[in-house]
PDB file of N, CA and C in Angstrom:
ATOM      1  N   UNK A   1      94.646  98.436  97.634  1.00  0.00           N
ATOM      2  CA  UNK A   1      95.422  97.993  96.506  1.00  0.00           C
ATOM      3  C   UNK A   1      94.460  97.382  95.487  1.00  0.00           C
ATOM      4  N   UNK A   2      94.454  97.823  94.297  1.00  0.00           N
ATOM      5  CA  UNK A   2      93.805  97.456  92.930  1.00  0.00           C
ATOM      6  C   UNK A   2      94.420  95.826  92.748  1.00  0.00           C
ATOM      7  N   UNK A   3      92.977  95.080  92.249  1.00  0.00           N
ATOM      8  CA  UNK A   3      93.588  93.521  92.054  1.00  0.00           C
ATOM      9  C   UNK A   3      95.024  93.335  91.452  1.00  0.00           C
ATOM     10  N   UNK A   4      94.727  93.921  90.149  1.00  0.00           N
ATOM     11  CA  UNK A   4      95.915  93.833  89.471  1.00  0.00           C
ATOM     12  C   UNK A   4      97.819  94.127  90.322  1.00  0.00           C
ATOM     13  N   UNK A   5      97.393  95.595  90.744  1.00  0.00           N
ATOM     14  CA  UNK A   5      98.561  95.505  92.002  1.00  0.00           C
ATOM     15  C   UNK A   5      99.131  94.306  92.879  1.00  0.00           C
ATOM     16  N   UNK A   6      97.615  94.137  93.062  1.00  0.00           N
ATOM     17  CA  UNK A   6      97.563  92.276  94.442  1.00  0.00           C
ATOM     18  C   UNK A   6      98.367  91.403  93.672  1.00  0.00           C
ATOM     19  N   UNK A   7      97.984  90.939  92.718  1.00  0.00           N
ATOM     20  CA  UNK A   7      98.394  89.935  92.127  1.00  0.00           C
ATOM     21  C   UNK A   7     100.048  90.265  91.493  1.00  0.00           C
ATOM     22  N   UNK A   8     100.142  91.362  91.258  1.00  0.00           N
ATOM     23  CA  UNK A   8     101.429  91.825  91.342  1.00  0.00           C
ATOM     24  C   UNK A   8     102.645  91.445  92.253  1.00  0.00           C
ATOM     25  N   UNK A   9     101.927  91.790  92.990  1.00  0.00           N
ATOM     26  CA  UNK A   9     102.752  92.056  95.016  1.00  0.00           C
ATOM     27  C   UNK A   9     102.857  90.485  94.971  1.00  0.00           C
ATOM     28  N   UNK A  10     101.787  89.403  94.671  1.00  0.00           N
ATOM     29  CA  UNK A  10     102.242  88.234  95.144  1.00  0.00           C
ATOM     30  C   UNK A  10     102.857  87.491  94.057  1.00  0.00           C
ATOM     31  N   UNK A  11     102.922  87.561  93.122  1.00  0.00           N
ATOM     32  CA  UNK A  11     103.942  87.229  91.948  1.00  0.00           C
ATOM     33  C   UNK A  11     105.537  87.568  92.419  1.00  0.00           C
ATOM     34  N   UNK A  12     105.714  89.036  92.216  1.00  0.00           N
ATOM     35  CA  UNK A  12     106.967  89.367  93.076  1.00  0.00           C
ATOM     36  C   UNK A  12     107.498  89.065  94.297  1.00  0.00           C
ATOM     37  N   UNK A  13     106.882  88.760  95.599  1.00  0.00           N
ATOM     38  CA  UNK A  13     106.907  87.967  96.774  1.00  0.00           C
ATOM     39  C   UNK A  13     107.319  86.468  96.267  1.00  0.00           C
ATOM     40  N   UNK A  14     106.464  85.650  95.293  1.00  0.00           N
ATOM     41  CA  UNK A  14     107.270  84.196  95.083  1.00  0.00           C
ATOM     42  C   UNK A  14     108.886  84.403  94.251  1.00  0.00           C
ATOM     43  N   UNK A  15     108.700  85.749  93.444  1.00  0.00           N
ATOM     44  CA  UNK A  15     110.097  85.332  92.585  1.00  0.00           C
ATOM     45  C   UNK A  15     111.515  85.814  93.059  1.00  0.00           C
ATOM     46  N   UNK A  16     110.782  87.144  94.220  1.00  0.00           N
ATOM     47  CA  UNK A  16     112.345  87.336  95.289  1.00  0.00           C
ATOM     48  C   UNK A  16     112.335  86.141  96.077  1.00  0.00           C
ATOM     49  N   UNK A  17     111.320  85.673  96.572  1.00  0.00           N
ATOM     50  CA  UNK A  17     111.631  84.339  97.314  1.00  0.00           C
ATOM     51  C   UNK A  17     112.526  83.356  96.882  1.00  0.00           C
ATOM     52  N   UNK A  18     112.035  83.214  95.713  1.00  0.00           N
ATOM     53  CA  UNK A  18     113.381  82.362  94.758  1.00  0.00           C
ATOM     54  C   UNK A  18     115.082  83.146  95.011  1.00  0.00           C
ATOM     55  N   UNK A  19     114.853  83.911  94.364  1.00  0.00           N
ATOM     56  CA  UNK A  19     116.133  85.057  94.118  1.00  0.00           C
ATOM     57  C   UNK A  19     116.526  84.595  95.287  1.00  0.00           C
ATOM     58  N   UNK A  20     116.163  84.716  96.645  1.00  0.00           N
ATOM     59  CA  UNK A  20     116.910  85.310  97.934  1.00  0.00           C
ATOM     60  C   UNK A  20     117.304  84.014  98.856  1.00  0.00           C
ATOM     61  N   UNK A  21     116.194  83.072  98.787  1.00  0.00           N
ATOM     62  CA  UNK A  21     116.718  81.818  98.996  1.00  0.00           C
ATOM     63  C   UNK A  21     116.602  81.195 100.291  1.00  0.00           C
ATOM     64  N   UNK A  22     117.245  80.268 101.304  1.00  0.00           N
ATOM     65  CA  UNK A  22     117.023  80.015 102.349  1.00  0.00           C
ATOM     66  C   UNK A  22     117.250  81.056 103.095  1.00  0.00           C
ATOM     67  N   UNK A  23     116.906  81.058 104.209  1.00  0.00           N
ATOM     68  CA  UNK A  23     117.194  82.118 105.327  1.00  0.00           C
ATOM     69  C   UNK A  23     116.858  83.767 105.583  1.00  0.00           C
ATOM     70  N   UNK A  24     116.103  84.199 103.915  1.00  0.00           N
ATOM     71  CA  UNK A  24     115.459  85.313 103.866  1.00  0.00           C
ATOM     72  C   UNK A  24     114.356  85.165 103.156  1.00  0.00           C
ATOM     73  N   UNK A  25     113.365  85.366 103.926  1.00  0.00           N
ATOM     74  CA  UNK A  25     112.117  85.567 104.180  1.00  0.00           C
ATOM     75  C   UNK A  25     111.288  87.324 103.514  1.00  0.00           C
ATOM     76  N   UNK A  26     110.202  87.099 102.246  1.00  0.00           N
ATOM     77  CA  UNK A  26     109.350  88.207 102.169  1.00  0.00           C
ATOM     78  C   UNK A  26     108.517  88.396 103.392  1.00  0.00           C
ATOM     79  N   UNK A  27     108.420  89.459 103.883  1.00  0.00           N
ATOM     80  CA  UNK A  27     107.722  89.921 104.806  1.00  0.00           C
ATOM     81  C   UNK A  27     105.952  90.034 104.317  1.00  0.00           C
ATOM     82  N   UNK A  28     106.454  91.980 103.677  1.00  0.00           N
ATOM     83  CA  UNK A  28     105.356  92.547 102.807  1.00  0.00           C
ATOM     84  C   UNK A  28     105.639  93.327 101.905  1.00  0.00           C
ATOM     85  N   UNK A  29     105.146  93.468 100.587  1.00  0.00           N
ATOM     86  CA  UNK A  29     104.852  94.140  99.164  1.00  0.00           C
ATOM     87  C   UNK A  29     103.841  95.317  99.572  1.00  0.00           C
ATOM     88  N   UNK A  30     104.585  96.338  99.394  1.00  0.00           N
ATOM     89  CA  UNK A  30     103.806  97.429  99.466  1.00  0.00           C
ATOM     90  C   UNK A  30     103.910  98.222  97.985  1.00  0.00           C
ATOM     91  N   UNK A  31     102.795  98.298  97.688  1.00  0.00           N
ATOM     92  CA  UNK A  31     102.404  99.206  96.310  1.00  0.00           C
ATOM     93  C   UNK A  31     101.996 100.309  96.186  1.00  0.00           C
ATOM     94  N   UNK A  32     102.332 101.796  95.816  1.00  0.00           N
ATOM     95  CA  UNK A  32     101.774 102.934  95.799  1.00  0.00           C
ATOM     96  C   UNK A  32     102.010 103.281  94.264  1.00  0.00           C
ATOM     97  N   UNK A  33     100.989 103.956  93.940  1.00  0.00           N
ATOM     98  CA  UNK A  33     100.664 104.022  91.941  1.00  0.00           C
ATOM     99  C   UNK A  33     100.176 105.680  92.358  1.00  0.00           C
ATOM    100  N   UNK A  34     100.651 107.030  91.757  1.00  0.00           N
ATOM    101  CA  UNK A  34      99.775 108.128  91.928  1.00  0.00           C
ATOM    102  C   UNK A  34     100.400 108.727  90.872  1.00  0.00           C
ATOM    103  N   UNK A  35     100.067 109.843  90.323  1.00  0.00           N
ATOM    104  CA  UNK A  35     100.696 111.314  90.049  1.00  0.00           C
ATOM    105  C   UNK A  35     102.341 110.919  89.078  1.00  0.00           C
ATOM    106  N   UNK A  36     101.578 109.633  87.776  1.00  0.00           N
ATOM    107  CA  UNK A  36     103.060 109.614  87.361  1.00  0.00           C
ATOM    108  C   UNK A  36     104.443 108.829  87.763  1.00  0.00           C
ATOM    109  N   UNK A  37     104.119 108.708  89.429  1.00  0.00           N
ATOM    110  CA  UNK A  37     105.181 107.861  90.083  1.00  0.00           C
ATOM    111  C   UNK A  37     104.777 106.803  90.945  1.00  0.00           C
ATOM    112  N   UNK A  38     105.620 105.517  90.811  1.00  0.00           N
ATOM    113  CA  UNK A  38     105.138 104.430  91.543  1.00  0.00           C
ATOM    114  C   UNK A  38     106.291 104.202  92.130  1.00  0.00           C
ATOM    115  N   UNK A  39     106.023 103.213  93.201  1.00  0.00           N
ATOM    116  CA  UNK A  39     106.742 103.210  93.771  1.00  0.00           C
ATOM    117  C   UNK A  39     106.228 101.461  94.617  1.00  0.00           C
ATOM    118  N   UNK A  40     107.447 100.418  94.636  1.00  0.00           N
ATOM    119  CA  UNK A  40     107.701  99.421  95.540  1.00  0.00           C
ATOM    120  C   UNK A  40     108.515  99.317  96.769  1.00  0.00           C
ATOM    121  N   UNK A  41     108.237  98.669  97.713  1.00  0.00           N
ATOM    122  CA  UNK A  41     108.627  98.679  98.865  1.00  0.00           C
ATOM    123  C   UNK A  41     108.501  97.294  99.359  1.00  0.00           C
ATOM    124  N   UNK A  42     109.393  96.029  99.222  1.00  0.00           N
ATOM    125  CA  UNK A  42     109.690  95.091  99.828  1.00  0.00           C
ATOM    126  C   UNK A  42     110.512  95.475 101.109  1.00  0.00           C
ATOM    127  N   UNK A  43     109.436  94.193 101.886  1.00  0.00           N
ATOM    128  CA  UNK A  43     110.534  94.094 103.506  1.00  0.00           C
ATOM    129  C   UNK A  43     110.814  93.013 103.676  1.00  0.00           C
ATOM    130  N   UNK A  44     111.652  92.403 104.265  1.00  0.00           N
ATOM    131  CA  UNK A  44     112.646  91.416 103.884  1.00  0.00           C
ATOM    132  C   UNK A  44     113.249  90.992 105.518  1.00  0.00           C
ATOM    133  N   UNK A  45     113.367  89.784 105.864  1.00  0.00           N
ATOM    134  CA  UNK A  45     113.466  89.355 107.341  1.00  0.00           C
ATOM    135  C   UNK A  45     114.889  88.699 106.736  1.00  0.00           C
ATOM    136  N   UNK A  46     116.103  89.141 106.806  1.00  0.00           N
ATOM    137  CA  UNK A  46     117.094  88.502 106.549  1.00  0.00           C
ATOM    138  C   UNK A  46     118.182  88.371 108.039  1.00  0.00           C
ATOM    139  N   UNK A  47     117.817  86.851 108.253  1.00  0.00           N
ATOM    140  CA  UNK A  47     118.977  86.514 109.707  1.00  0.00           C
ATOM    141  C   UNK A  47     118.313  87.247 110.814  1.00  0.00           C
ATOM    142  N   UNK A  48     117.020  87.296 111.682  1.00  0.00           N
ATOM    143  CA  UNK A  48     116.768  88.691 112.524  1.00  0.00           C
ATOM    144  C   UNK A  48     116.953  89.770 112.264  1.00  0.00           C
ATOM    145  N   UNK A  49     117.121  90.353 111.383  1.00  0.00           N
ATOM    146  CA  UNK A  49     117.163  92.023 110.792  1.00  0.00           C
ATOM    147  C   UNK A  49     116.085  92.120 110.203  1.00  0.00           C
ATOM    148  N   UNK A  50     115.505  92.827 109.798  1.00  0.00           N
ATOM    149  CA  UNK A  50     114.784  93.995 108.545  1.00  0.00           C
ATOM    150  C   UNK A  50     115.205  94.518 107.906  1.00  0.00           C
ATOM    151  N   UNK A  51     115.482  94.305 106.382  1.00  0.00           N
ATOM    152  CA  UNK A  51     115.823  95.425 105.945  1.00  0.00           C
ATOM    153  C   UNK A  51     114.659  95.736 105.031  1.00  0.00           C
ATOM    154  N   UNK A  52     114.708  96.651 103.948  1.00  0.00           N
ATOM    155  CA  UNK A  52     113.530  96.701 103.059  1.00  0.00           C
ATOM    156  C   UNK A  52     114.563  97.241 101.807  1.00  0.00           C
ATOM    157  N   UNK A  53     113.762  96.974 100.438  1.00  0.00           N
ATOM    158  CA  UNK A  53     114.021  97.399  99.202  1.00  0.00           C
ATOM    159  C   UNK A  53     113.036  98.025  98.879  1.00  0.00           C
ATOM    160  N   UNK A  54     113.203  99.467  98.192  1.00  0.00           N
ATOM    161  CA  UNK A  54     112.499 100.322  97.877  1.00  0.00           C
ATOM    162  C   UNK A  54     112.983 100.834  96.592  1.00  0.00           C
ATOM    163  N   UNK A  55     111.919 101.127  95.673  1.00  0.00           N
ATOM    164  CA  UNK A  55     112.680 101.479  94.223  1.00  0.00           C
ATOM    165  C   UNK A  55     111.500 102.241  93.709  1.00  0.00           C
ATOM    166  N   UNK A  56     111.473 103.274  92.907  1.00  0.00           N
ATOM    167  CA  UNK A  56     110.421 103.969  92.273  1.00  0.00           C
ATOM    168  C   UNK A  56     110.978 104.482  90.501  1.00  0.00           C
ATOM    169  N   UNK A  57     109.715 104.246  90.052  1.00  0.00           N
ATOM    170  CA  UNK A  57     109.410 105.023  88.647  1.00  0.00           C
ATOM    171  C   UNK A  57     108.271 105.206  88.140  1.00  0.00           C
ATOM    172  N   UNK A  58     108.514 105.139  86.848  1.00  0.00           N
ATOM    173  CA  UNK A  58     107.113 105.743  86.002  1.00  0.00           C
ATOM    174  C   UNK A  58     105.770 104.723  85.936  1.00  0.00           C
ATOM    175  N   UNK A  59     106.489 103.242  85.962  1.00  0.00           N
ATOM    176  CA  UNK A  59     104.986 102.512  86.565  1.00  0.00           C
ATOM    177  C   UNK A  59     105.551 101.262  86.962  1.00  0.00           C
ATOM    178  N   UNK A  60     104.360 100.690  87.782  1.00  0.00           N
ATOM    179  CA  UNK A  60     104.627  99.444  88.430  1.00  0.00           C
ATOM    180  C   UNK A  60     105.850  97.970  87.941  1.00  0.00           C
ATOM    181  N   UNK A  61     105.198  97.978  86.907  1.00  0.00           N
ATOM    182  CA  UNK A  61     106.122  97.084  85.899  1.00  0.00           C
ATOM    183  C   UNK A  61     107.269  97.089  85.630  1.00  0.00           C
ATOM    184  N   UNK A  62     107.650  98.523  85.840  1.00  0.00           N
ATOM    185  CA  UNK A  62     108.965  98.535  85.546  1.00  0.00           C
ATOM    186  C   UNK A  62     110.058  98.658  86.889  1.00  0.00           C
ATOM    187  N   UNK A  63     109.472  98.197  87.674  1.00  0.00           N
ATOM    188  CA  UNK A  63     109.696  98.184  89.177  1.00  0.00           C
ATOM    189  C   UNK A  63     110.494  96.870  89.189  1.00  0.00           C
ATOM    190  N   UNK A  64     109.597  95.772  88.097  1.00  0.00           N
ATOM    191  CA  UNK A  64     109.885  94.588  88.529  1.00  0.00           C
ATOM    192  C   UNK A  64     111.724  94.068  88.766  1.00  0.00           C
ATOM    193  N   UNK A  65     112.088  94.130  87.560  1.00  0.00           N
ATOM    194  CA  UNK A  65     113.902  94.099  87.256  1.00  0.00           C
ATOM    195  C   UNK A  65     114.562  94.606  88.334  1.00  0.00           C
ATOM    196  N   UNK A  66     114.419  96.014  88.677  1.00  0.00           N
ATOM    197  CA  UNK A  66     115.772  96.629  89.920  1.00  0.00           C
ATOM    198  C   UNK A  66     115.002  96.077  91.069  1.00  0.00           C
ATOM    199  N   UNK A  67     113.994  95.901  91.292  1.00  0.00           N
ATOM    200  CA  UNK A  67     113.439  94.275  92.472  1.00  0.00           C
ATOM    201  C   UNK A  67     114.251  93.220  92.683  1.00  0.00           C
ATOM    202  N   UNK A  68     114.109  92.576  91.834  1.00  0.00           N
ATOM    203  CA  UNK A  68     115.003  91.166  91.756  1.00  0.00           C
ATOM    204  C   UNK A  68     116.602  91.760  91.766  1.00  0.00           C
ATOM    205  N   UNK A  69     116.997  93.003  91.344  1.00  0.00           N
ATOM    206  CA  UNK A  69     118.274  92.821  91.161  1.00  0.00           C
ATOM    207  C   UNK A  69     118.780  93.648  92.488  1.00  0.00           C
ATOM    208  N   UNK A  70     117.929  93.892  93.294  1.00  0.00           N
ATOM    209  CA  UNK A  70     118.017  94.612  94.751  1.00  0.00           C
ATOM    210  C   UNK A  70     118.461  93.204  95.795  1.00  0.00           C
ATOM    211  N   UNK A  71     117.405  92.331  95.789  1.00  0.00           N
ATOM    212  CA  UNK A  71     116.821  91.351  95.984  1.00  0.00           C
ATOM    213  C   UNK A  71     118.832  90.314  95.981  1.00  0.00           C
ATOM    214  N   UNK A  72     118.943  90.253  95.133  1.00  0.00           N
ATOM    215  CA  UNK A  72     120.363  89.114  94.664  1.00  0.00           C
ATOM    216  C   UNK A  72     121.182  90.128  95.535  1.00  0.00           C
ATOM    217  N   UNK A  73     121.217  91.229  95.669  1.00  0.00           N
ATOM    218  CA  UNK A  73     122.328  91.891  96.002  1.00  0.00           C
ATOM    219  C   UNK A  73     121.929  91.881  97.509  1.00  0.00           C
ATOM    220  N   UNK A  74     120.948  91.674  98.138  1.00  0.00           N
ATOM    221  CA  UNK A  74     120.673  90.937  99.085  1.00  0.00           C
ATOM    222  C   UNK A  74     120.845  89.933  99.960  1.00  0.00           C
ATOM    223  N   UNK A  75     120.863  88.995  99.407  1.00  0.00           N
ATOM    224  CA  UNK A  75     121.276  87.898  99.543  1.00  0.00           C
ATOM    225  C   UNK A  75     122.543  87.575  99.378  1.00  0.00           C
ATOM    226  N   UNK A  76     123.326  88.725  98.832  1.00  0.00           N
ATOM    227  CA  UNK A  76     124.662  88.331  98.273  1.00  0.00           C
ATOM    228  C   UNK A  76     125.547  88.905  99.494  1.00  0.00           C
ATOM    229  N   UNK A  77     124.932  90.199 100.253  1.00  0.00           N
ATOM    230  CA  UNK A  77     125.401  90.602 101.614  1.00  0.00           C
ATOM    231  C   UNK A  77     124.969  90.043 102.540  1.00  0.00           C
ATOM    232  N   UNK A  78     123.985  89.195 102.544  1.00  0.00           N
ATOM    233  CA  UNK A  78     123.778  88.223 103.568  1.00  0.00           C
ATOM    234  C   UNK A  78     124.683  86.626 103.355  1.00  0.00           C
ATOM    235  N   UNK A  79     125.355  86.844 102.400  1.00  0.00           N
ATOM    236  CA  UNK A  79     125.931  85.534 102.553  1.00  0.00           C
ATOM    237  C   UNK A  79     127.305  85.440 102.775  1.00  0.00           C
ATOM    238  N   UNK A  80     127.671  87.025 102.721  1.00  0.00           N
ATOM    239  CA  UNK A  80     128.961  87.353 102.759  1.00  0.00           C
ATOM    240  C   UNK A  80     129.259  87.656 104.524  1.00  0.00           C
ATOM    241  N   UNK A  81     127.860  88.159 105.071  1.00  0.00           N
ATOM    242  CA  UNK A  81     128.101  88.364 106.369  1.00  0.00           C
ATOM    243  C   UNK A  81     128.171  87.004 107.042  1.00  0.00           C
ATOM    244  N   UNK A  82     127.460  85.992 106.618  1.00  0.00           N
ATOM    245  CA  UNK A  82     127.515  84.297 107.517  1.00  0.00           C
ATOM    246  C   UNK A  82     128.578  83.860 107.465  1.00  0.00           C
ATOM    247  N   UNK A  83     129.644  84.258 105.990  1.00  0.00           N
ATOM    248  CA  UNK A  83     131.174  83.874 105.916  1.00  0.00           C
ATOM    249  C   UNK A  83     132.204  84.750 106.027  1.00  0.00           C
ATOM    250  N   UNK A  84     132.165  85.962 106.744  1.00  0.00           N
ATOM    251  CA  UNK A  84     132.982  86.612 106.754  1.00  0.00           C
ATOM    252  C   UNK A  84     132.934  87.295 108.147  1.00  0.00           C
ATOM    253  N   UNK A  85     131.462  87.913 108.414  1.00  0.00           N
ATOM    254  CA  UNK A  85     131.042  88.835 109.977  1.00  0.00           C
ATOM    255  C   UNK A  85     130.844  90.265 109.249  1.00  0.00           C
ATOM    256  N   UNK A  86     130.850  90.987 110.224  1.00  0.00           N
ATOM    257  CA  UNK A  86     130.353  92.335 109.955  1.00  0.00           C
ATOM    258  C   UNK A  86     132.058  92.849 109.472  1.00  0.00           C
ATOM    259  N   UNK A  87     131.976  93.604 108.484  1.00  0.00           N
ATOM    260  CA  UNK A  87     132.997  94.416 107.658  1.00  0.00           C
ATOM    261  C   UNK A  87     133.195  95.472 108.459  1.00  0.00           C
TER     262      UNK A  87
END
C-alpha cells in the first residue's frame, strides 16, 4: 500500500470508528487502486460477527462517503438487533 493509501486507511478507520460507535470495532482497511477501479474493503467486528463493507469506483476518494454511509447503516442493524433479536 502507497503512503498516501496508508494514511488513507487510517483516517477512515478513526472516522467509521466514530460513525459506528461502542461495540463495533475496525478490524482492517484494505485498499486496491488498478486499471481505473478502486476499490475499499472494511472489516468490522460487530457483537462477535464479521461483517465487512466493500464499495468500489473510479478512485479512492470517492470511496470515502458510501464508507461512512455503509458504516451508520451498520450500526443502525446492530442496534436494532440488541433491541429487537434476529428478524
Amino acid at each position: 500500500m502507497k503512503d498516501a493509501e496508508q494514511r488513507f486507511a487510517e483516517r477512515l478507520a478513526e472516522d467509521l470508528a466514530q460513525v459506528l460507535g461502542a461495540g463495533i470495532a475496525v478490524d482492517d482497511i484494505e485498499i486496491s487502486a488498478g486499471d481505473g477501479v478502486s476499490s475499499v474493503r472494511a472489516i468490522l467486528l460487530v457483537e462477535g460477527r464479521v461483517e465487512a463493507i466493500e464499495v468500489s469506483g473510479p478512485d479512492v476518494v470517492s470511496l470515502y462517503r458510501p464508507l461512512v454511509e455503509r458504516a451508520a447503516e451498520v450500526r443502525l442493524g446492530a442496534a436494532f438487533w440488541r433491541m429487537i433479536g434476529p428478524a
